[in-house]
PDB file of N, CA and C in Angstrom:
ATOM      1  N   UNK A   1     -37.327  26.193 -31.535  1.00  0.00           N
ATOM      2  CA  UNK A   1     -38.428  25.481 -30.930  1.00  0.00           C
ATOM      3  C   UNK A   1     -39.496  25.157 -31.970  1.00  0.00           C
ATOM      4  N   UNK A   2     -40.014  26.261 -32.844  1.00  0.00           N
ATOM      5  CA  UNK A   2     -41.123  25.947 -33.621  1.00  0.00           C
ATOM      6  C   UNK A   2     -40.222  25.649 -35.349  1.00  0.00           C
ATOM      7  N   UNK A   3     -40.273  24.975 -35.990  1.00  0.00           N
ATOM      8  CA  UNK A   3     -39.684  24.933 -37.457  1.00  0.00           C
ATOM      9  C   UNK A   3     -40.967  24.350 -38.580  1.00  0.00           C
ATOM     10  N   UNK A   4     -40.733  25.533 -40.176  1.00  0.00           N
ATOM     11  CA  UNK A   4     -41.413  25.155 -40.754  1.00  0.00           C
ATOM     12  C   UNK A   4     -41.588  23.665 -41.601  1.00  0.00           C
ATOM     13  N   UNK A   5     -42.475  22.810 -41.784  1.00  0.00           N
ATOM     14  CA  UNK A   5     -42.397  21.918 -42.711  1.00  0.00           C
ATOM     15  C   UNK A   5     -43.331  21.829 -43.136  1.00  0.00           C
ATOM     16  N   UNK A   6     -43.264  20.876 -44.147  1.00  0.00           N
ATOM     17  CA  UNK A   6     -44.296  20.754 -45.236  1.00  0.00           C
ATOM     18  C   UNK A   6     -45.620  20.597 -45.334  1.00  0.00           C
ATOM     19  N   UNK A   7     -45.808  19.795 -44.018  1.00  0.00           N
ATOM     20  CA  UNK A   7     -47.233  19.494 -43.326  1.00  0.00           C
ATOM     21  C   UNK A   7     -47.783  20.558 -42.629  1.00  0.00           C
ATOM     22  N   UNK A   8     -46.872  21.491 -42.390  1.00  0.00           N
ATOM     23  CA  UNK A   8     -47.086  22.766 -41.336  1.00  0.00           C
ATOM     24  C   UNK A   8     -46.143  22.515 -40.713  1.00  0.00           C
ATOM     25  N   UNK A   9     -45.854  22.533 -39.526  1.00  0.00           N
ATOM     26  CA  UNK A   9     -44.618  23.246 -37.867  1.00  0.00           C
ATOM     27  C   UNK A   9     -44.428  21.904 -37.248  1.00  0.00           C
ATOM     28  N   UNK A  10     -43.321  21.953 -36.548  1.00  0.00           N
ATOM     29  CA  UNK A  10     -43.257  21.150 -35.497  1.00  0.00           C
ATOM     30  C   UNK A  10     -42.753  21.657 -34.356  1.00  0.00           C
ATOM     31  N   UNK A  11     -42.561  21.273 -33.629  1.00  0.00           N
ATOM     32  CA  UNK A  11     -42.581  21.661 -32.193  1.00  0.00           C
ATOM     33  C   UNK A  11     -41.831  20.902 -31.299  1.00  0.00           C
ATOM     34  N   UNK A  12     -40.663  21.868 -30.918  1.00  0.00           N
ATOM     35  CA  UNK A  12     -39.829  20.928 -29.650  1.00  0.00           C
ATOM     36  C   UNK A  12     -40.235  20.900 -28.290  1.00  0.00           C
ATOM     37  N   UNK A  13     -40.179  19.271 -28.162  1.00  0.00           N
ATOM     38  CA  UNK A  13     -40.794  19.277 -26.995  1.00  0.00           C
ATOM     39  C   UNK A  13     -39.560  18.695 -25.803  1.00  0.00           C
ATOM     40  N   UNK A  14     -39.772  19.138 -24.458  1.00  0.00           N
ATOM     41  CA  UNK A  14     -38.907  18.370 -23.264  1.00  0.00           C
ATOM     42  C   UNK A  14     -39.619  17.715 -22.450  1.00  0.00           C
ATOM     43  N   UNK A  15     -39.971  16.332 -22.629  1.00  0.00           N
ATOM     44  CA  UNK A  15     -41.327  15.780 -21.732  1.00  0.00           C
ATOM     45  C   UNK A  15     -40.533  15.390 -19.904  1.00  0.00           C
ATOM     46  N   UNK A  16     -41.375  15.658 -19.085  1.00  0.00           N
ATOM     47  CA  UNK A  16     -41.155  15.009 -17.866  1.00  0.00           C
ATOM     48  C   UNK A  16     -42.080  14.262 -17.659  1.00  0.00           C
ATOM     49  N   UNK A  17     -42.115  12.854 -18.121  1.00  0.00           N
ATOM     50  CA  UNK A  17     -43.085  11.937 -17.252  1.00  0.00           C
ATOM     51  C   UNK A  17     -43.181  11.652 -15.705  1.00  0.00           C
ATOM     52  N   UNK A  18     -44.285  10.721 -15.380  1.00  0.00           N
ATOM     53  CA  UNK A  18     -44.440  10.823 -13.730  1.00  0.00           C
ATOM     54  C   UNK A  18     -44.484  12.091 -13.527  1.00  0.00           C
ATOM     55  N   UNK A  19     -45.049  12.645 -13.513  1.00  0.00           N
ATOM     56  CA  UNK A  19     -45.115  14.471 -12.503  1.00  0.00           C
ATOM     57  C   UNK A  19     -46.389  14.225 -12.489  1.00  0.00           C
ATOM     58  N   UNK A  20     -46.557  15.410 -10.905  1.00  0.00           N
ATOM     59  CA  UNK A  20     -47.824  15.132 -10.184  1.00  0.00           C
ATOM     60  C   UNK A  20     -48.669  15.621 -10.555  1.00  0.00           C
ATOM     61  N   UNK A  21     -48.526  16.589 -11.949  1.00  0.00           N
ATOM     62  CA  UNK A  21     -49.828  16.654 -12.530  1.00  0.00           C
ATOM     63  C   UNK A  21     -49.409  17.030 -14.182  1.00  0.00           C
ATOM     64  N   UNK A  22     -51.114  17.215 -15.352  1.00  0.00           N
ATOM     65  CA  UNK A  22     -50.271  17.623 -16.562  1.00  0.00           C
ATOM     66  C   UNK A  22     -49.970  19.173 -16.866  1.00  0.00           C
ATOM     67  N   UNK A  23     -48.924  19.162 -17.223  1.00  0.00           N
ATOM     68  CA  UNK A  23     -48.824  21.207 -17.497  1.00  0.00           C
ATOM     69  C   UNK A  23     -47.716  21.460 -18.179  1.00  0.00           C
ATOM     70  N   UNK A  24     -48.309  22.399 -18.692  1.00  0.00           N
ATOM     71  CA  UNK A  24     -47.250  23.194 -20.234  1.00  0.00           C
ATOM     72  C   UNK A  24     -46.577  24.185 -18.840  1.00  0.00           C
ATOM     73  N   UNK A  25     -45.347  23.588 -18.319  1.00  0.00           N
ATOM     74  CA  UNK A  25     -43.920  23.975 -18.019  1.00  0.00           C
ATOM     75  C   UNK A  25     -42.953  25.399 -18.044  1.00  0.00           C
ATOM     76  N   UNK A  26     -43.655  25.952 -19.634  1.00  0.00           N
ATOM     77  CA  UNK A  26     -42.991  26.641 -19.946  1.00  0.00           C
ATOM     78  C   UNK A  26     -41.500  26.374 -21.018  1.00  0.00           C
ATOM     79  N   UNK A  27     -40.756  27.554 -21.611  1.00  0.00           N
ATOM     80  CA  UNK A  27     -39.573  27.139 -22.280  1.00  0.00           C
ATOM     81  C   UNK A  27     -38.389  27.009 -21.399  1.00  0.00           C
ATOM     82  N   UNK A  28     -37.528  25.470 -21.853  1.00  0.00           N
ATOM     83  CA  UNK A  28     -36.447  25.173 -21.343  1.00  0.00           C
ATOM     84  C   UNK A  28     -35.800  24.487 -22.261  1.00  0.00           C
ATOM     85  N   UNK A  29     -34.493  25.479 -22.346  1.00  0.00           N
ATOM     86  CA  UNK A  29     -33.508  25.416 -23.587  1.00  0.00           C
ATOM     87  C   UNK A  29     -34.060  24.916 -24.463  1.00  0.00           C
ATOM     88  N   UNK A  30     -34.907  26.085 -25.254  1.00  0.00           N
ATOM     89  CA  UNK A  30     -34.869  26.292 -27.045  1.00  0.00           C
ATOM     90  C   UNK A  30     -36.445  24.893 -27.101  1.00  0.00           C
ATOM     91  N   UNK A  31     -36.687  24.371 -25.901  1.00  0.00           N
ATOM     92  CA  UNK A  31     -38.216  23.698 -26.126  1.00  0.00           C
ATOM     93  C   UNK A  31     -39.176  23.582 -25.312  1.00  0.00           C
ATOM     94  N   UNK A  32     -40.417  23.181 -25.309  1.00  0.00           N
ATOM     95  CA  UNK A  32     -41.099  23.558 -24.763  1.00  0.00           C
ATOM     96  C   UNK A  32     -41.710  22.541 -23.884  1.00  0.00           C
ATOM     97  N   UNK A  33     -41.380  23.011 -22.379  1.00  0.00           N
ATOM     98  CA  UNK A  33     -41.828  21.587 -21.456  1.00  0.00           C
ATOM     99  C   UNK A  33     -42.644  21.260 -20.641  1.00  0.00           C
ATOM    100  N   UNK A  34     -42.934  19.878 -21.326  1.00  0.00           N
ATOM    101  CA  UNK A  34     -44.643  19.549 -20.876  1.00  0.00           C
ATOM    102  C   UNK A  34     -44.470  18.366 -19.896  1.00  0.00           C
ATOM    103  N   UNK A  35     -45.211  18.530 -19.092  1.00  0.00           N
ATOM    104  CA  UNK A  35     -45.332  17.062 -17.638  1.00  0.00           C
ATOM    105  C   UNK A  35     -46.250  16.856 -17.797  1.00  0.00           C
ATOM    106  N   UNK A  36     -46.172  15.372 -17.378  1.00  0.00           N
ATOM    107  CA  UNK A  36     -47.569  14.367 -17.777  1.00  0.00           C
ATOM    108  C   UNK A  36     -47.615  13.537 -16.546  1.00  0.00           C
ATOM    109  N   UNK A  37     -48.493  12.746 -16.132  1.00  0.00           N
ATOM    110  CA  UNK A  37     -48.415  12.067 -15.193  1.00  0.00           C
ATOM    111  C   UNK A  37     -47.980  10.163 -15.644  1.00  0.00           C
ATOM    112  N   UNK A  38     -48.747  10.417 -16.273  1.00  0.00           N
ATOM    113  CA  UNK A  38     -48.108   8.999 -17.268  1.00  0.00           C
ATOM    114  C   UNK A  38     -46.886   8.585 -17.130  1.00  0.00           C
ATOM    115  N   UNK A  39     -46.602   7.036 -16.837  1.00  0.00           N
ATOM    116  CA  UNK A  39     -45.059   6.700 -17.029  1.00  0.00           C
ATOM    117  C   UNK A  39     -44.239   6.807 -18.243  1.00  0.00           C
ATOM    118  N   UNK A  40     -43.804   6.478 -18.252  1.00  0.00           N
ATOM    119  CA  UNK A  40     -42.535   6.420 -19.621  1.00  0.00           C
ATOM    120  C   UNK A  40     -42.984   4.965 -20.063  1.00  0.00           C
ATOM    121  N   UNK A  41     -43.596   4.327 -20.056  1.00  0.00           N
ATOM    122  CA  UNK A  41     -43.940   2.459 -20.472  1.00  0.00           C
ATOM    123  C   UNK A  41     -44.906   2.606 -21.517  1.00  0.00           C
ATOM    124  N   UNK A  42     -44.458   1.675 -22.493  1.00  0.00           N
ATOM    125  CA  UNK A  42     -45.442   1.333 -23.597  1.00  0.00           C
ATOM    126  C   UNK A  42     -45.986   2.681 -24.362  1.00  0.00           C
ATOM    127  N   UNK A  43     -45.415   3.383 -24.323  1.00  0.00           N
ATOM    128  CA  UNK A  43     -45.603   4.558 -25.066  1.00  0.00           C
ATOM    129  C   UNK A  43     -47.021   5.167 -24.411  1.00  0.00           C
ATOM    130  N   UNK A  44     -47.331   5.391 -23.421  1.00  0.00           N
ATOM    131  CA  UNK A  44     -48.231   5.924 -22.540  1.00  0.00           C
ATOM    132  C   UNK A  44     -47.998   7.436 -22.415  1.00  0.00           C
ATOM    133  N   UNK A  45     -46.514   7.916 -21.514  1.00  0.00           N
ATOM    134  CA  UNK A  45     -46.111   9.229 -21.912  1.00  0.00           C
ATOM    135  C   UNK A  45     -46.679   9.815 -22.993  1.00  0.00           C
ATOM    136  N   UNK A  46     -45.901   8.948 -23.904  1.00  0.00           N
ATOM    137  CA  UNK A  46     -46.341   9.825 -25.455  1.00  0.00           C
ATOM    138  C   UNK A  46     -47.668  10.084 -25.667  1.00  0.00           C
ATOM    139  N   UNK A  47     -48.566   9.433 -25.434  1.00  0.00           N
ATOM    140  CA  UNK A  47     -49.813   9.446 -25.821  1.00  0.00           C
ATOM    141  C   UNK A  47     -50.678  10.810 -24.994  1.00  0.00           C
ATOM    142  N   UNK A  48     -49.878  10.695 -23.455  1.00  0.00           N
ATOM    143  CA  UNK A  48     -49.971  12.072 -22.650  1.00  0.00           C
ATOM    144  C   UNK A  48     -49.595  13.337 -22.823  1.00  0.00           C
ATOM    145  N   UNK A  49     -48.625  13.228 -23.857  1.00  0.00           N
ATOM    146  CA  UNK A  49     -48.076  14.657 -24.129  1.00  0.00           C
ATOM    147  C   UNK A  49     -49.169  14.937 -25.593  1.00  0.00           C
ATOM    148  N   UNK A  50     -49.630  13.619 -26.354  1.00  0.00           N
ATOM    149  CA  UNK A  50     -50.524  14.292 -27.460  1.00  0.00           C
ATOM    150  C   UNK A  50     -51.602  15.233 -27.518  1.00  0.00           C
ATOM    151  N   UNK A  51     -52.051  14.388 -25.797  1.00  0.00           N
ATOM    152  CA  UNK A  51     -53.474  14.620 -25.687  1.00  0.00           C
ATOM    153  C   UNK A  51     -53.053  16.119 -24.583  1.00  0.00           C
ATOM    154  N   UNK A  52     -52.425  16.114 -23.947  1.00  0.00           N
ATOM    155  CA  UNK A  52     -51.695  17.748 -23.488  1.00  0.00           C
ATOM    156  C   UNK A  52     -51.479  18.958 -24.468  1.00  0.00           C
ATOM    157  N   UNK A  53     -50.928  18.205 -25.428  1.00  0.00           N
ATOM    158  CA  UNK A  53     -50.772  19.555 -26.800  1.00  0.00           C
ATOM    159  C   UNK A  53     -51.941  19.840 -26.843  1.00  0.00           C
ATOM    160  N   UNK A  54     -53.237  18.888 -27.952  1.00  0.00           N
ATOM    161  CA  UNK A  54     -54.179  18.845 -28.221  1.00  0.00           C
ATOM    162  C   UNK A  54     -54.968  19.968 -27.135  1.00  0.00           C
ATOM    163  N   UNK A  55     -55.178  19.876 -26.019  1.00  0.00           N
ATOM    164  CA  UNK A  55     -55.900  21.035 -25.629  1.00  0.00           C
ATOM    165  C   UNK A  55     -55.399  21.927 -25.329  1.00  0.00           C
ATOM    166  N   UNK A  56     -54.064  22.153 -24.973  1.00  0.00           N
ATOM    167  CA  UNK A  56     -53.150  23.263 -24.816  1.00  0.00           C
ATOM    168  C   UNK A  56     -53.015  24.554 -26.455  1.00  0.00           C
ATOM    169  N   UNK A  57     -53.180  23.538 -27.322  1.00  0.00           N
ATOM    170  CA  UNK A  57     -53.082  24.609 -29.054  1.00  0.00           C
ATOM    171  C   UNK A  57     -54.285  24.309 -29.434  1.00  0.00           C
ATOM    172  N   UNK A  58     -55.071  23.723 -28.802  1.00  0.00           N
ATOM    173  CA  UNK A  58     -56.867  23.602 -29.643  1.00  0.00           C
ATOM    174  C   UNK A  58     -56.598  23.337 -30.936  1.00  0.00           C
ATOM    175  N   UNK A  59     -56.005  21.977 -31.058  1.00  0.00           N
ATOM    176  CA  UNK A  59     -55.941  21.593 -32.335  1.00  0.00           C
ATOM    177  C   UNK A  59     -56.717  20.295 -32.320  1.00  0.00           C
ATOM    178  N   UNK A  60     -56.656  19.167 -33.433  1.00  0.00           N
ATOM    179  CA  UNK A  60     -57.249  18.253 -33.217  1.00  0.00           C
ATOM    180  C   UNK A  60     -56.578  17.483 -33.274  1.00  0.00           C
ATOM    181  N   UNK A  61     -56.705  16.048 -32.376  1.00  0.00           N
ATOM    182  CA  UNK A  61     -56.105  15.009 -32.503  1.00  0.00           C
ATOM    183  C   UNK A  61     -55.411  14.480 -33.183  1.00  0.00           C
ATOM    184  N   UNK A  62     -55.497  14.167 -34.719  1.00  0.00           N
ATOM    185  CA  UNK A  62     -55.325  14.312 -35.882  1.00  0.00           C
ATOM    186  C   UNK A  62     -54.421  14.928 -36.301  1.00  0.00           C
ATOM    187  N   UNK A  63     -54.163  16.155 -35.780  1.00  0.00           N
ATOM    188  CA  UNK A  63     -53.506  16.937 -36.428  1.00  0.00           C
ATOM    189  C   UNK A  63     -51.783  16.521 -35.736  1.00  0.00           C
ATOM    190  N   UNK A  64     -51.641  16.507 -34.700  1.00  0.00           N
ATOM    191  CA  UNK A  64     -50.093  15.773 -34.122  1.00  0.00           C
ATOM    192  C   UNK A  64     -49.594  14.273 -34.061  1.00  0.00           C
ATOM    193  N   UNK A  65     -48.306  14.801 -34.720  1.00  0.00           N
ATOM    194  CA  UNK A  65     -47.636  13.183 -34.800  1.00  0.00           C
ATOM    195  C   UNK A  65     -46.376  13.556 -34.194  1.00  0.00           C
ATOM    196  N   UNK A  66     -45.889  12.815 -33.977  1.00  0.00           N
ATOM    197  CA  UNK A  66     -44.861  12.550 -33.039  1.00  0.00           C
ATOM    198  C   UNK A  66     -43.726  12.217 -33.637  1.00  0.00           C
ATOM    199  N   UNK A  67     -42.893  12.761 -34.335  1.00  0.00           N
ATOM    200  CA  UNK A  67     -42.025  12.817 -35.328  1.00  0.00           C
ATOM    201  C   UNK A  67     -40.565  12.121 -34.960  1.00  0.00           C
ATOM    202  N   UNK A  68     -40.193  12.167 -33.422  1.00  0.00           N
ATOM    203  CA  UNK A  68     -38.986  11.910 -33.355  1.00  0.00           C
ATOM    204  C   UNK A  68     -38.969  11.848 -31.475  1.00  0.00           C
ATOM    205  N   UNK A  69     -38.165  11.041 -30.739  1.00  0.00           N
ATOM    206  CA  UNK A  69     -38.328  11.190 -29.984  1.00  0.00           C
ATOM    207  C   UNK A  69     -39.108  10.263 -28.908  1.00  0.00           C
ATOM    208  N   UNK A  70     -39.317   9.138 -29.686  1.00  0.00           N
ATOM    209  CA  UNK A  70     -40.434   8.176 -29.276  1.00  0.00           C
ATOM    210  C   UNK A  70     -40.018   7.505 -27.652  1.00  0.00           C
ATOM    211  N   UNK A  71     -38.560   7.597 -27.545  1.00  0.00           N
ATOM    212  CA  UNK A  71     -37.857   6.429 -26.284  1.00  0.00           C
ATOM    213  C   UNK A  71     -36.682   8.144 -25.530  1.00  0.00           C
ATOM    214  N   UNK A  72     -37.339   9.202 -25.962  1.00  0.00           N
ATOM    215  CA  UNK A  72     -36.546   9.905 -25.225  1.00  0.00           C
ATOM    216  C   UNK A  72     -36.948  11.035 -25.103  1.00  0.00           C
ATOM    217  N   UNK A  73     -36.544  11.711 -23.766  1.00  0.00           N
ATOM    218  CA  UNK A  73     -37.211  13.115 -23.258  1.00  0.00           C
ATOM    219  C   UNK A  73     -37.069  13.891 -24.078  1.00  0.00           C
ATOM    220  N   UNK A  74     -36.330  14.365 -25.035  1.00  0.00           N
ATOM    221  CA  UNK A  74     -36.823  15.230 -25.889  1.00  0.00           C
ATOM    222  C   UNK A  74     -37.103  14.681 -27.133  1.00  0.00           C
ATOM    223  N   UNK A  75     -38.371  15.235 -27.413  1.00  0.00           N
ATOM    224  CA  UNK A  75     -39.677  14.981 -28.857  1.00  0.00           C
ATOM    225  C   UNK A  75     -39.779  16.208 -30.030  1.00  0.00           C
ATOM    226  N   UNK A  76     -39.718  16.111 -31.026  1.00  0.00           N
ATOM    227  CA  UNK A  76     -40.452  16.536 -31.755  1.00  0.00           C
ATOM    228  C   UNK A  76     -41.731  16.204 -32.426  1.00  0.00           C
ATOM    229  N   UNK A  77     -42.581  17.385 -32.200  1.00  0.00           N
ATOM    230  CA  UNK A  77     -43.573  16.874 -32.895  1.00  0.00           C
ATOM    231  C   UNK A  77     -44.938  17.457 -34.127  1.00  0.00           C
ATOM    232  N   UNK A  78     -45.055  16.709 -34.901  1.00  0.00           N
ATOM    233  CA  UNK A  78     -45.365  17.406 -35.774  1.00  0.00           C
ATOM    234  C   UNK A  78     -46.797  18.028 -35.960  1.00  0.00           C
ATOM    235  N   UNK A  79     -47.203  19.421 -36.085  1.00  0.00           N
ATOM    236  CA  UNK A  79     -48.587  19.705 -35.877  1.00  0.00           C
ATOM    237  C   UNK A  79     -49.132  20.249 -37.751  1.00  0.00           C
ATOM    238  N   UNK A  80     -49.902  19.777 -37.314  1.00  0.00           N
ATOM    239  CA  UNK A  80     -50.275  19.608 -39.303  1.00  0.00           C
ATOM    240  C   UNK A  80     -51.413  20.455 -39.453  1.00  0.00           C
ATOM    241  N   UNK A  81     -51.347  21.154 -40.627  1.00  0.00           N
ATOM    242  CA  UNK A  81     -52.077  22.039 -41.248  1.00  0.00           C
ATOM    243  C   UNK A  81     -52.198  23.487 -40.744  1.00  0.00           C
ATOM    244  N   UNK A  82     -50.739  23.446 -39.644  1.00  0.00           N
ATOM    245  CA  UNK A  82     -51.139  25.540 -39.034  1.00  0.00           C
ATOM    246  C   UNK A  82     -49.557  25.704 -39.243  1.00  0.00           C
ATOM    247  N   UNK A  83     -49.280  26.830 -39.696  1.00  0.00           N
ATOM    248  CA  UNK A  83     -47.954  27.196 -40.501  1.00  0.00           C
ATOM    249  C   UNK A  83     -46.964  27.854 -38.924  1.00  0.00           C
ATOM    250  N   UNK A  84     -45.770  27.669 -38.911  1.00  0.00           N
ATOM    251  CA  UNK A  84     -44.837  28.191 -37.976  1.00  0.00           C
ATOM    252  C   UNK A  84     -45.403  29.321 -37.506  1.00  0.00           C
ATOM    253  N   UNK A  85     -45.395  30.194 -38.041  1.00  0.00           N
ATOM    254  CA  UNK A  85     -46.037  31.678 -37.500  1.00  0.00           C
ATOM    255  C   UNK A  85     -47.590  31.846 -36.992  1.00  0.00           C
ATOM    256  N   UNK A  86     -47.930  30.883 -37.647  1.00  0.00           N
ATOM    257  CA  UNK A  86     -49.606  30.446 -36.508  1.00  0.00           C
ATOM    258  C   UNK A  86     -49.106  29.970 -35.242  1.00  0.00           C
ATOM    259  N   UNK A  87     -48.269  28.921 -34.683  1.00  0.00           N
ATOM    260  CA  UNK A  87     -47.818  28.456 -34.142  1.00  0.00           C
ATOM    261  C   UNK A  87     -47.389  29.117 -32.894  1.00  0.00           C
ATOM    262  N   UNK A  88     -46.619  29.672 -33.905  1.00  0.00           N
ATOM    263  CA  UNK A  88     -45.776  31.002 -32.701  1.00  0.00           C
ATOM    264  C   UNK A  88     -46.710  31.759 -32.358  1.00  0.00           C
ATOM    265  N   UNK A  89     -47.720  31.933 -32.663  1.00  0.00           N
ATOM    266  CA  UNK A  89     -49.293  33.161 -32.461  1.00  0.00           C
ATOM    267  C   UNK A  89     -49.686  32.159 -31.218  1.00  0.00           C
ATOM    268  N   UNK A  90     -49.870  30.886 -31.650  1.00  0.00           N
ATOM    269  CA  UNK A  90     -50.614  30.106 -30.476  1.00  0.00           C
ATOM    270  C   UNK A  90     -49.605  29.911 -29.050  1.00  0.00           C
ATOM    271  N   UNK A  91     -48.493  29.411 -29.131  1.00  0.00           N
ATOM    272  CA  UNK A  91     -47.477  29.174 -28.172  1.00  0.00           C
ATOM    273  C   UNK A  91     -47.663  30.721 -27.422  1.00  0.00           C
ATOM    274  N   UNK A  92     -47.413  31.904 -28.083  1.00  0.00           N
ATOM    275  CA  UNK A  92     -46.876  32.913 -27.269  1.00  0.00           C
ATOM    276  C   UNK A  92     -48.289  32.975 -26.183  1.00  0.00           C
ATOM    277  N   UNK A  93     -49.641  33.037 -26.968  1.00  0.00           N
ATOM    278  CA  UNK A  93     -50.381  33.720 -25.887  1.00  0.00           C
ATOM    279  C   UNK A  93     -50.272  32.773 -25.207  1.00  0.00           C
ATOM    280  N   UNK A  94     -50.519  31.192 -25.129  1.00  0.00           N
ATOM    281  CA  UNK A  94     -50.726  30.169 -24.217  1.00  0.00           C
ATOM    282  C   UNK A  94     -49.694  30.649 -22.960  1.00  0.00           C
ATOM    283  N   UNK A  95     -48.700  31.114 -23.343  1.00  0.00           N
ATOM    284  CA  UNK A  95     -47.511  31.359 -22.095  1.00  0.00           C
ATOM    285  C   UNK A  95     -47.825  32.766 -21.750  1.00  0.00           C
ATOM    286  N   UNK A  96     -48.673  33.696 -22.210  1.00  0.00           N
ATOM    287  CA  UNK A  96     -48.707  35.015 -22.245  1.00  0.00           C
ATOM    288  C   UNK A  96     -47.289  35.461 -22.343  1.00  0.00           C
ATOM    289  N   UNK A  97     -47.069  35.759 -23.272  1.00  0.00           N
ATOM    290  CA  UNK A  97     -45.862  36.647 -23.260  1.00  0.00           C
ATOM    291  C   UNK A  97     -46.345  37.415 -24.996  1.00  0.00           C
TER     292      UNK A  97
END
């Protein structure tokens, strides 16, 4: 789910667009799944799952790109400047576990 790179981590994502509201899902198979209410059109989704990370890891805007994944439910994406094991620090408590 989380892998190191050069910029810092990225992060697998399983988006469900259209859902009746936005929320970090929880893990499903090996990524991590986020619903947005946003359609799947014109890259709207995507822009819903940025701004979902963004306050979900209190990172900044800036800091996620969207690496892969642009026309399909599962995304990677890239969060810049916090290393895998920060990552994994932030993901676990967000889910408490």
């Amino acid at each position: 789910m989380i892998v190191s790179h050069t910029d810092g981590a990225t992060l697998a994502v399983r988006a469900q667009p259209g859902a009746k509201k936005n929320a970090v899902m929880g893990v499903q198979a090996g990524s991590l799944k986020l619903a947005v209410t946003a359609p799947p059109e014109e890259g709207r989704a995507n822009a819903a799952l940025v701004e979902l990370l963004r306050d979900w890891l209190g990172v900044r805007r800036s800091q996620i790109e969207l690496l892969s994944g642009a026309t399909n439910r599962n995304k990677v994406f890239l969060i810049r400047d916090v290393s895998a094991a920060e990552l994994q620090a932030i993901v676990a408590e967000q889910l408490g576990q």
